[in-house]
C-alpha atoms as a PDB file:
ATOM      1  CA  UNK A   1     -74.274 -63.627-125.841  1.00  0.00           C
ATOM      2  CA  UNK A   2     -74.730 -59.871-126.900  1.00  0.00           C
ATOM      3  CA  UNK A   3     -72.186 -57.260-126.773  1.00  0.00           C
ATOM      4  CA  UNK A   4     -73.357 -53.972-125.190  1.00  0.00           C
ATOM      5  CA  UNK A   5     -71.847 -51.409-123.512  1.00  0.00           C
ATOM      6  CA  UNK A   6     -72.067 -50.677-119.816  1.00  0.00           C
ATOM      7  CA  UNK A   7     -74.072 -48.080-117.745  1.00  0.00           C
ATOM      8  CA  UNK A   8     -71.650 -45.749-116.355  1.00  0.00           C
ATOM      9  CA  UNK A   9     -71.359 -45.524-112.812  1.00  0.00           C
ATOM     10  CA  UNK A  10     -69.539 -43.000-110.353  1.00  0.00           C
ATOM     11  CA  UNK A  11     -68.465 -44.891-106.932  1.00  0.00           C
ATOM     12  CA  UNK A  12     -65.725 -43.694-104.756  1.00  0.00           C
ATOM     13  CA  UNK A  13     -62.743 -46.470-104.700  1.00  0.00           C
ATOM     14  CA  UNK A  14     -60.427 -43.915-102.406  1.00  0.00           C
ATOM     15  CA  UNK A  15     -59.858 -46.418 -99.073  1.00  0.00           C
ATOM     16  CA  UNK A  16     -56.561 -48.227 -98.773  1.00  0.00           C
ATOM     17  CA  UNK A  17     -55.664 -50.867 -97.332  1.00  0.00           C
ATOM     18  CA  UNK A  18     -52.485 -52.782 -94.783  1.00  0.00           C
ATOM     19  CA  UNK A  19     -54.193 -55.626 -94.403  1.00  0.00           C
ATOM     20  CA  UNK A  20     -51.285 -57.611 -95.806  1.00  0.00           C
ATOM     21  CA  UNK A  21     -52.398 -56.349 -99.436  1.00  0.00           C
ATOM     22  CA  UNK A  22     -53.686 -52.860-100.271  1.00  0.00           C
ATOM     23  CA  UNK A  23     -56.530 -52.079-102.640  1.00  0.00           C
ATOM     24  CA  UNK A  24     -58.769 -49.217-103.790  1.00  0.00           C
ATOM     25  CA  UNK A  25     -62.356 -50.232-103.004  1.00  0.00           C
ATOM     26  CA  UNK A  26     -65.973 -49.208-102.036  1.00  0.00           C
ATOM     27  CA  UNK A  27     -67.793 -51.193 -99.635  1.00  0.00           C
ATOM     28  CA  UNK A  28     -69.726 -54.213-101.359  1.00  0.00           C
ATOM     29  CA  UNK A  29     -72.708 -55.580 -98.963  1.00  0.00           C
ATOM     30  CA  UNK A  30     -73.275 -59.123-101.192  1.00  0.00           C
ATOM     31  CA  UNK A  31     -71.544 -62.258 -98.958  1.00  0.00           C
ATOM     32  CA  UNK A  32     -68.854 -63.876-100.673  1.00  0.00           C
ATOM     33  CA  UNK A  33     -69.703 -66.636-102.430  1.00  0.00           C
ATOM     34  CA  UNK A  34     -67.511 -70.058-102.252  1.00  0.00           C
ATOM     35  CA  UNK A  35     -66.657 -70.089-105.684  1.00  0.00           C
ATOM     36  CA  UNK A  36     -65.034 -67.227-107.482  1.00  0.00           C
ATOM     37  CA  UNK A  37     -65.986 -67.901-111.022  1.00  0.00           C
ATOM     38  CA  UNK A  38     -69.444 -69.526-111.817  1.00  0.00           C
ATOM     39  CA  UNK A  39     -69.834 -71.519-114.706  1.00  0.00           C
ATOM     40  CA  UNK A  40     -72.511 -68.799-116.095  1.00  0.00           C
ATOM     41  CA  UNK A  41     -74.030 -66.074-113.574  1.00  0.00           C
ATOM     42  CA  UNK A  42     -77.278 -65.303-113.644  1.00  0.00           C
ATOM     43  CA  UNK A  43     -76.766 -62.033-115.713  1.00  0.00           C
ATOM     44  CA  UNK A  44     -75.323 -64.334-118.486  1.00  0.00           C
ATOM     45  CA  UNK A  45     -78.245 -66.629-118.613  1.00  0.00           C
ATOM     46  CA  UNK A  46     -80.445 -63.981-118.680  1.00  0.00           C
ATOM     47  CA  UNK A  47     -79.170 -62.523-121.638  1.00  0.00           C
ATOM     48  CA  UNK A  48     -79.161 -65.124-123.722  1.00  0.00           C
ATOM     49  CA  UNK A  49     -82.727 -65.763-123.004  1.00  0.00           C
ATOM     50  CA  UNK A  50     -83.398 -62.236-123.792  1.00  0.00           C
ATOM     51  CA  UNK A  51     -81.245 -62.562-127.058  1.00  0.00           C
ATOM     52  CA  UNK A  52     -83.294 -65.401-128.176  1.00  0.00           C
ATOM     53  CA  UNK A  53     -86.448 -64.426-127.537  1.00  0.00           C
ATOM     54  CA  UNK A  54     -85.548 -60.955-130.107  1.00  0.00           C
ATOM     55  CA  UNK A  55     -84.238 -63.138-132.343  1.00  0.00           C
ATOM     56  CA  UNK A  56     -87.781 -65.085-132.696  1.00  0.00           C
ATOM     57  CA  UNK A  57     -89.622 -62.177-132.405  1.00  0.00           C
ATOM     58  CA  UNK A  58     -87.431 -60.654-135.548  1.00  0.00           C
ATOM     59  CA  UNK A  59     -86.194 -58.001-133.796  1.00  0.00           C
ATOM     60  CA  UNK A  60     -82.421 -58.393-134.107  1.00  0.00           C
ATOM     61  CA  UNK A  61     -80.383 -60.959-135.799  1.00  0.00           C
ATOM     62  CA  UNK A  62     -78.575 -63.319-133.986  1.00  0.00           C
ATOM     63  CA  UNK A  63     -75.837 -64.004-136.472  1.00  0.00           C
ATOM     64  CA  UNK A  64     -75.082 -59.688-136.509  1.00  0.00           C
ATOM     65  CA  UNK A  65     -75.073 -60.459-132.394  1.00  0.00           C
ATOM     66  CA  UNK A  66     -71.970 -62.851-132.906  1.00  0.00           C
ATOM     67  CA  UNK A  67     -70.187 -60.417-135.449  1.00  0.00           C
ATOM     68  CA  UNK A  68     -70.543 -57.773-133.255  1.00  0.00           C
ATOM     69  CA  UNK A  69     -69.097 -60.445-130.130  1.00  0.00           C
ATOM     70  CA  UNK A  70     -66.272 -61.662-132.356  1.00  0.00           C
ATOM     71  CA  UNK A  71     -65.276 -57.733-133.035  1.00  0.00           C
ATOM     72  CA  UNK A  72     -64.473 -57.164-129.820  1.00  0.00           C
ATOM     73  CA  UNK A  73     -63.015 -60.415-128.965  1.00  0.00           C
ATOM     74  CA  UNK A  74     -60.517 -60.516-131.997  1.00  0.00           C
ATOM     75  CA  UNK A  75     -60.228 -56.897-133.702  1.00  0.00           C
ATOM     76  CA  UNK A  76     -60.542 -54.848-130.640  1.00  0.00           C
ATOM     77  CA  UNK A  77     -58.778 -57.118-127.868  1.00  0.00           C
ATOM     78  CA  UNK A  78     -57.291 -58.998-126.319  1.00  0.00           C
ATOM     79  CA  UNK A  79     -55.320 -59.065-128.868  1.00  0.00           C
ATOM     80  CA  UNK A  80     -54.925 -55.118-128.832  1.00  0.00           C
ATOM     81  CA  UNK A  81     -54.023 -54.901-125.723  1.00  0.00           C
ATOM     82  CA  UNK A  82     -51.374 -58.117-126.683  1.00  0.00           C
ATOM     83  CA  UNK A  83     -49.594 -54.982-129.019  1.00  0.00           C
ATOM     84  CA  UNK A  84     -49.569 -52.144-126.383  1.00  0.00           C
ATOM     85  CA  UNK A  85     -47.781 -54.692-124.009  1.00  0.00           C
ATOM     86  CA  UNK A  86     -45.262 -56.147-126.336  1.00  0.00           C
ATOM     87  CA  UNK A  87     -44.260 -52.693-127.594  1.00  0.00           C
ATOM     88  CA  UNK A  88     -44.068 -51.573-123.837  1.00  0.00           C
ATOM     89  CA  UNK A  89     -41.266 -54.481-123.525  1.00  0.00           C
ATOM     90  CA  UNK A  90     -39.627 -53.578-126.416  1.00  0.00           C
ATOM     91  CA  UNK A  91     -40.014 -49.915-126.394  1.00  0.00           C
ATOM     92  CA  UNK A  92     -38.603 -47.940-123.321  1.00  0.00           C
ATOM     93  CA  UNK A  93     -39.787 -44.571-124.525  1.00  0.00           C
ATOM     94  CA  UNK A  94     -43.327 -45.668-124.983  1.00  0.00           C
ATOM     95  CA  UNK A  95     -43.363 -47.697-121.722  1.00  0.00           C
ATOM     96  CA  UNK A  96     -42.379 -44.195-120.070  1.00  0.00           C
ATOM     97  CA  UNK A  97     -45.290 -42.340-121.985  1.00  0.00           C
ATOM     98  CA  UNK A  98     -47.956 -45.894-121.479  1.00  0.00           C
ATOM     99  CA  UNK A  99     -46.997 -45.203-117.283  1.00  0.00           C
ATOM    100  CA  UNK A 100     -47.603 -41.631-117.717  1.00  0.00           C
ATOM    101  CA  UNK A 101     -50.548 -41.384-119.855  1.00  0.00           C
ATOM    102  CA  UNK A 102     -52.053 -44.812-120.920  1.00  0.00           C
ATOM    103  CA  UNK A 103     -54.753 -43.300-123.520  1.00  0.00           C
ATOM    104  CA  UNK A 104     -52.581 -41.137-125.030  1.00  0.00           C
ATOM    105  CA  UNK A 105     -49.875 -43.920-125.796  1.00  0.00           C
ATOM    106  CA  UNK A 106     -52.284 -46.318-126.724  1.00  0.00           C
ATOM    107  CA  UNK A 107     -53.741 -43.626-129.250  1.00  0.00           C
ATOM    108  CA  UNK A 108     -50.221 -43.722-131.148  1.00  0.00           C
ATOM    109  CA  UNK A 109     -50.734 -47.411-131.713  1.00  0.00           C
ATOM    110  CA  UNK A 110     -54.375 -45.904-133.004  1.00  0.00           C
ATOM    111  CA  UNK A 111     -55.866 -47.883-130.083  1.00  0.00           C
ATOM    112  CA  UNK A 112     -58.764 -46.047-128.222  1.00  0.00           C
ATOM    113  CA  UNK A 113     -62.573 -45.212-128.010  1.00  0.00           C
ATOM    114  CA  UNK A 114     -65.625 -45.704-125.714  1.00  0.00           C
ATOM    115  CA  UNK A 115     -64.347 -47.205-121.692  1.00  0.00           C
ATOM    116  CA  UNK A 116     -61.198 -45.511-121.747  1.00  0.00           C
ATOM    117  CA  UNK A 117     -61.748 -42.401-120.874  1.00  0.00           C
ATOM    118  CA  UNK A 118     -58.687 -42.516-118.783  1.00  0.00           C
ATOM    119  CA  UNK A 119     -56.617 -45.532-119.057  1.00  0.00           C
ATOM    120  CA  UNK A 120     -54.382 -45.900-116.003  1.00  0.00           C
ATOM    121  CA  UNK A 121     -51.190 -48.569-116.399  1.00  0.00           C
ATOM    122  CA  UNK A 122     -50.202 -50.692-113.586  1.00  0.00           C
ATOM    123  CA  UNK A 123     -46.871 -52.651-113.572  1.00  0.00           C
ATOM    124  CA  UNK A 124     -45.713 -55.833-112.058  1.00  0.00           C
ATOM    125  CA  UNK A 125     -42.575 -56.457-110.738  1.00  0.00           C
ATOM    126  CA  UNK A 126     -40.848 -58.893-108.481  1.00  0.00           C
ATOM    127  CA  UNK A 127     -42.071 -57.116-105.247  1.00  0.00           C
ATOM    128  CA  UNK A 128     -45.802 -56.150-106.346  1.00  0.00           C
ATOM    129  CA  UNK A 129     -48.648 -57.366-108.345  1.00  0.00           C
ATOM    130  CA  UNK A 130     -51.357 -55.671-109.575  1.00  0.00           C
ATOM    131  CA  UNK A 131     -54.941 -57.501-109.935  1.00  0.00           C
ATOM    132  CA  UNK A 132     -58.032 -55.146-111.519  1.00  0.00           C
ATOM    133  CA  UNK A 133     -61.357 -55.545-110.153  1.00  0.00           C
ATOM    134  CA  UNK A 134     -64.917 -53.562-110.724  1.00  0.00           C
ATOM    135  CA  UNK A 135     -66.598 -54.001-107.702  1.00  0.00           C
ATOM    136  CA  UNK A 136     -70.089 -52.593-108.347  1.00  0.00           C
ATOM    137  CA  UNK A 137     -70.696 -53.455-112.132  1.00  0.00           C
ATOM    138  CA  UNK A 138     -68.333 -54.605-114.906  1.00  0.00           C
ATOM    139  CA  UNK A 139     -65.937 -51.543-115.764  1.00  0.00           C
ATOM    140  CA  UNK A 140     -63.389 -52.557-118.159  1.00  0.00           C
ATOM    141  CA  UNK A 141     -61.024 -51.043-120.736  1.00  0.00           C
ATOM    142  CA  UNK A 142     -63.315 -52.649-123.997  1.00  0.00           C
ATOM    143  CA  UNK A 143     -60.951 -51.241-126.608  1.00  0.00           C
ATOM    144  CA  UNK A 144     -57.629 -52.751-125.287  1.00  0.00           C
ATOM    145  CA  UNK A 145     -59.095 -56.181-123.504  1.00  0.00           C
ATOM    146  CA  UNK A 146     -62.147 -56.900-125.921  1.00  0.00           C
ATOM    147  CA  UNK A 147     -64.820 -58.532-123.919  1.00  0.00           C
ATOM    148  CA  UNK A 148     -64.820 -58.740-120.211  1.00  0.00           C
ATOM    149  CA  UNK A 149     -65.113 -62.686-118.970  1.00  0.00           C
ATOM    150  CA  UNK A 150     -67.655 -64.097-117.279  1.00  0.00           C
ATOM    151  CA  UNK A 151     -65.820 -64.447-113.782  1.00  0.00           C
ATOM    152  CA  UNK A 152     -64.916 -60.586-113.992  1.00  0.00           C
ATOM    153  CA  UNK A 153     -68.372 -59.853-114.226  1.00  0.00           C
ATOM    154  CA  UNK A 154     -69.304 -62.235-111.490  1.00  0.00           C
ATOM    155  CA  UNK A 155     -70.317 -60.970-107.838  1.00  0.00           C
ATOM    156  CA  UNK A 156     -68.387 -64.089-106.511  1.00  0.00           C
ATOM    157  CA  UNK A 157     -65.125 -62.782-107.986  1.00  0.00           C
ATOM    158  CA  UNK A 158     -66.204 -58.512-107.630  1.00  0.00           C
ATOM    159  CA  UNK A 159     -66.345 -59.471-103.411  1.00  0.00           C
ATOM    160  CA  UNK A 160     -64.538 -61.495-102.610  1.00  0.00           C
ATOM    161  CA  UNK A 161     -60.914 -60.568-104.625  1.00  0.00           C
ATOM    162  CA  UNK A 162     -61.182 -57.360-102.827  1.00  0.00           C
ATOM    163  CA  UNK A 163     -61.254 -59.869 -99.482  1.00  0.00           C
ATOM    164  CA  UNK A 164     -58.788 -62.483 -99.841  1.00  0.00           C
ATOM    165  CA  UNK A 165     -57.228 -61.667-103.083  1.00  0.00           C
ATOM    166  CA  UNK A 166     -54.195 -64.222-102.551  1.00  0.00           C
ATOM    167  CA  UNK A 167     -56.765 -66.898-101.937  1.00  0.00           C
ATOM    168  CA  UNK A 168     -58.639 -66.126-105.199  1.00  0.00           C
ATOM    169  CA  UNK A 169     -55.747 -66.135-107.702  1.00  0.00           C
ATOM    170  CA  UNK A 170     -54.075 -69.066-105.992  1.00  0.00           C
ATOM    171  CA  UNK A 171     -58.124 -70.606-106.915  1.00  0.00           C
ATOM    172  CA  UNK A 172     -57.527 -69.464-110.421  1.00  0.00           C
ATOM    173  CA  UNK A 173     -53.989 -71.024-110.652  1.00  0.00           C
ATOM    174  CA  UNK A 174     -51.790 -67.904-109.585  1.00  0.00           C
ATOM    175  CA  UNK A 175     -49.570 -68.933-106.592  1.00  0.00           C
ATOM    176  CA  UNK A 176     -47.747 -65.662-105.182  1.00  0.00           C
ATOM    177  CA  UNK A 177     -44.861 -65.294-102.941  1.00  0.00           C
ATOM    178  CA  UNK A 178     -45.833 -64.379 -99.368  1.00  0.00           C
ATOM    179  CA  UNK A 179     -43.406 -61.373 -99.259  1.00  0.00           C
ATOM    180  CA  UNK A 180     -45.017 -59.876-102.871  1.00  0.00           C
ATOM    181  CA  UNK A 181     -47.412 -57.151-102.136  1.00  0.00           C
ATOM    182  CA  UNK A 182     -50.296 -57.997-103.613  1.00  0.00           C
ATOM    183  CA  UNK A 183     -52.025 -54.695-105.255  1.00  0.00           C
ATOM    184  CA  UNK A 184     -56.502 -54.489-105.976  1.00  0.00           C
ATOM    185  CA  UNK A 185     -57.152 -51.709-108.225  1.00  0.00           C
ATOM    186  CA  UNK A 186     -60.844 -51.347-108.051  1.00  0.00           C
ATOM    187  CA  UNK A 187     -62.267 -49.675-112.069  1.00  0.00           C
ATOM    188  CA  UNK A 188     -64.445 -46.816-112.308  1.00  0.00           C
ATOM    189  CA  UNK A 189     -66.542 -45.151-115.022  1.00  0.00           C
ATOM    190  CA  UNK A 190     -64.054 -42.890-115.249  1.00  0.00           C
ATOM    191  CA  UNK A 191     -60.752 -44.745-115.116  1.00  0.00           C
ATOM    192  CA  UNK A 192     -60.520 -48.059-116.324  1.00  0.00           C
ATOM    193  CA  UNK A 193     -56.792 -49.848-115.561  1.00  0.00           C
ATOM    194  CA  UNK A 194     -54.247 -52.331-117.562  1.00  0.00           C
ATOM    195  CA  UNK A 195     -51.633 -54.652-116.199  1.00  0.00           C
ATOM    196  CA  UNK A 196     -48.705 -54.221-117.450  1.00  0.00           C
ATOM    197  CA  UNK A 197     -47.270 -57.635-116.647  1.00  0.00           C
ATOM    198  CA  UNK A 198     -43.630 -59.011-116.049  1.00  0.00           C
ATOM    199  CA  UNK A 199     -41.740 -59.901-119.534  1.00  0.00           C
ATOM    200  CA  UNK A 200     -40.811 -63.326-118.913  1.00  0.00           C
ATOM    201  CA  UNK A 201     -37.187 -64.695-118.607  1.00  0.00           C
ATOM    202  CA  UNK A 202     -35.698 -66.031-121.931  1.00  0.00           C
ATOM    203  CA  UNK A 203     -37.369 -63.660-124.565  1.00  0.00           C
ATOM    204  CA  UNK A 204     -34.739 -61.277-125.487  1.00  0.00           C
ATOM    205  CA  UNK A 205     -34.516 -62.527-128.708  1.00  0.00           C
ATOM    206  CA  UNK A 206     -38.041 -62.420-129.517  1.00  0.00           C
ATOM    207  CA  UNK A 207     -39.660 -59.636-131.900  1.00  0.00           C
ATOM    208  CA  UNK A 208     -42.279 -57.741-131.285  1.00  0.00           C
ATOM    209  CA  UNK A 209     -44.704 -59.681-132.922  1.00  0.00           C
ATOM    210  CA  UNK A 210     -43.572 -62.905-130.912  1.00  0.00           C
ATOM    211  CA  UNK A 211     -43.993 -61.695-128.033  1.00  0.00           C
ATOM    212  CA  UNK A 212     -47.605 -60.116-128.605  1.00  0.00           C
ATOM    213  CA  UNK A 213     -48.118 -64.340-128.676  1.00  0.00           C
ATOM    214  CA  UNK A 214     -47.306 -64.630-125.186  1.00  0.00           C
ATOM    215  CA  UNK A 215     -49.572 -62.415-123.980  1.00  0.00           C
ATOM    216  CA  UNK A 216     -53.284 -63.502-122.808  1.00  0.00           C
ATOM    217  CA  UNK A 217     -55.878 -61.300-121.237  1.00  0.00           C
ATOM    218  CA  UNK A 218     -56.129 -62.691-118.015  1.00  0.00           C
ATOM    219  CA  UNK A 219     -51.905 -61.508-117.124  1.00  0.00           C
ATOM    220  CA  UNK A 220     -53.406 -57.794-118.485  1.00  0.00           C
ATOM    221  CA  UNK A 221     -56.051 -58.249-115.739  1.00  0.00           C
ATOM    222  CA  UNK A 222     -53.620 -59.853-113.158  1.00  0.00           C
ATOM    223  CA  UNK A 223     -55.224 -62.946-112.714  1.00  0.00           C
ATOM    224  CA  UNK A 224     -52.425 -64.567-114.169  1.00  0.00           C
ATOM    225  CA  UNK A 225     -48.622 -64.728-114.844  1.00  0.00           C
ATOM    226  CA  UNK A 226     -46.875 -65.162-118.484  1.00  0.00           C
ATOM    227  CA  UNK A 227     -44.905 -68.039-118.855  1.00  0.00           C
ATOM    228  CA  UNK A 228     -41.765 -68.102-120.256  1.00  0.00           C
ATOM    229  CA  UNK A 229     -41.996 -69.931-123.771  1.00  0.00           C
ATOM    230  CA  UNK A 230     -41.149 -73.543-124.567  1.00  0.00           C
ATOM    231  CA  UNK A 231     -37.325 -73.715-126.448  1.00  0.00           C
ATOM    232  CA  UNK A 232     -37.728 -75.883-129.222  1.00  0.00           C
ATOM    233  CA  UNK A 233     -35.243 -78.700-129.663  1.00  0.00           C
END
């Protein structure tokens, strides 16, 4: 697979919703598909058919290809985005400023670059959860989450989470609560959005470091809950 960077795009995402959830959205005209995550969409395939036919014709190297992937999956994020979470938990001062201005307190952990070009922070709680979406393309904080997943970038997922967003997490393993508000924040070229998710019960003792181990990419996109960790006997 080869790492690029995304076209920008401007689309409105202004219309909210009472539907039982509320989300920030554009209208999508693709039918939702019966699966939200496809083993590999088309896009997918097509690339690596692409990146294999430069490779053969000597016009890029396939090994520089993975570096490149592996840079943004382990030196830029998720990992990255791991640290601006854990220090949000252990930090109330920088939570406040990561609320008010996500770039800006992500810059202080020198975290930052291209698809941030405003960073907005969304927080669960007990009474709401935030899920991130891109409904027309892929938009996605690159810096703090590394690589966007397959499923994100999937049209199954981009319509139909928008739709029936309690019925897609509960298909990716996340049961809610009927009386949680369940919260679609749909990315833009512009602004690009991090879940800032619950600190699970039973890690008060835990440094900062520890806890930057219980945090995976798909709770920062809000596909996903973090589990309270295993006490050792």
């Amino acid at each position: 697979m080869s790492a690029s960077t995304p076209s920008n795009h401007d689309h409105d995402h202004d219309e909210h919703h009472h539907d039982g959830h509320s989300h920030h959205r554009h209208a999508d005209s693709e039918r939702p598909g019966h699966s939200h995550a496809p083993s590999k969409p088309w896009q997918a395939t097509r690339a690596e058919a692409v990146e294999a036919l430069l490779h053969e014709l000597g016009v890029i190297d396939s090994a520089r290809v993975d570096d490149i992937v592996q840079h943004y999956e382990e030196r830029v994020g998720p990992k990255t985005g791991a640290r601006v979470i854990a220090r949000a938990w252990t930090d109330a001062d920088f939570k406040a400023r990561l609320m008010s201005d996500g770039l800006a307190a992500c810059a202080e952990l020198g975290i930052g670059g291209p698809e941030t070009e405003l960073l907005h922070v969304v927080e669960n709680t007990d009474a709401v959860h935030n899920v991130i979406v891109c409904t027309l393309c892929s938009c996605y904080p690159w810096p703090v989450l590394g690589l966007p997943p397959a499923w994100y970038k999937s049209s199954a997922y981009r319509s139909r989470v928008v739709r029936e967003p309690r019925k897609v997490l509960a298909e990716m393993g996340l049961e809610l609560d009927p009386e949680v508000e369940v919260r679609v924040w749909d990315s833009i070229s512009e602004i690009r959005y991090l879940v800032l998710p619950q600190r699970p019960a039973g890690t008060d003792d835990l440094t900062e470091e520890e806890l930057m181990e219980l945090v995976d990419r798909n709770a920062m996109i809000g596909v996903a809950k973090i589990d309270a960790p295993e006490i050792q006997s």
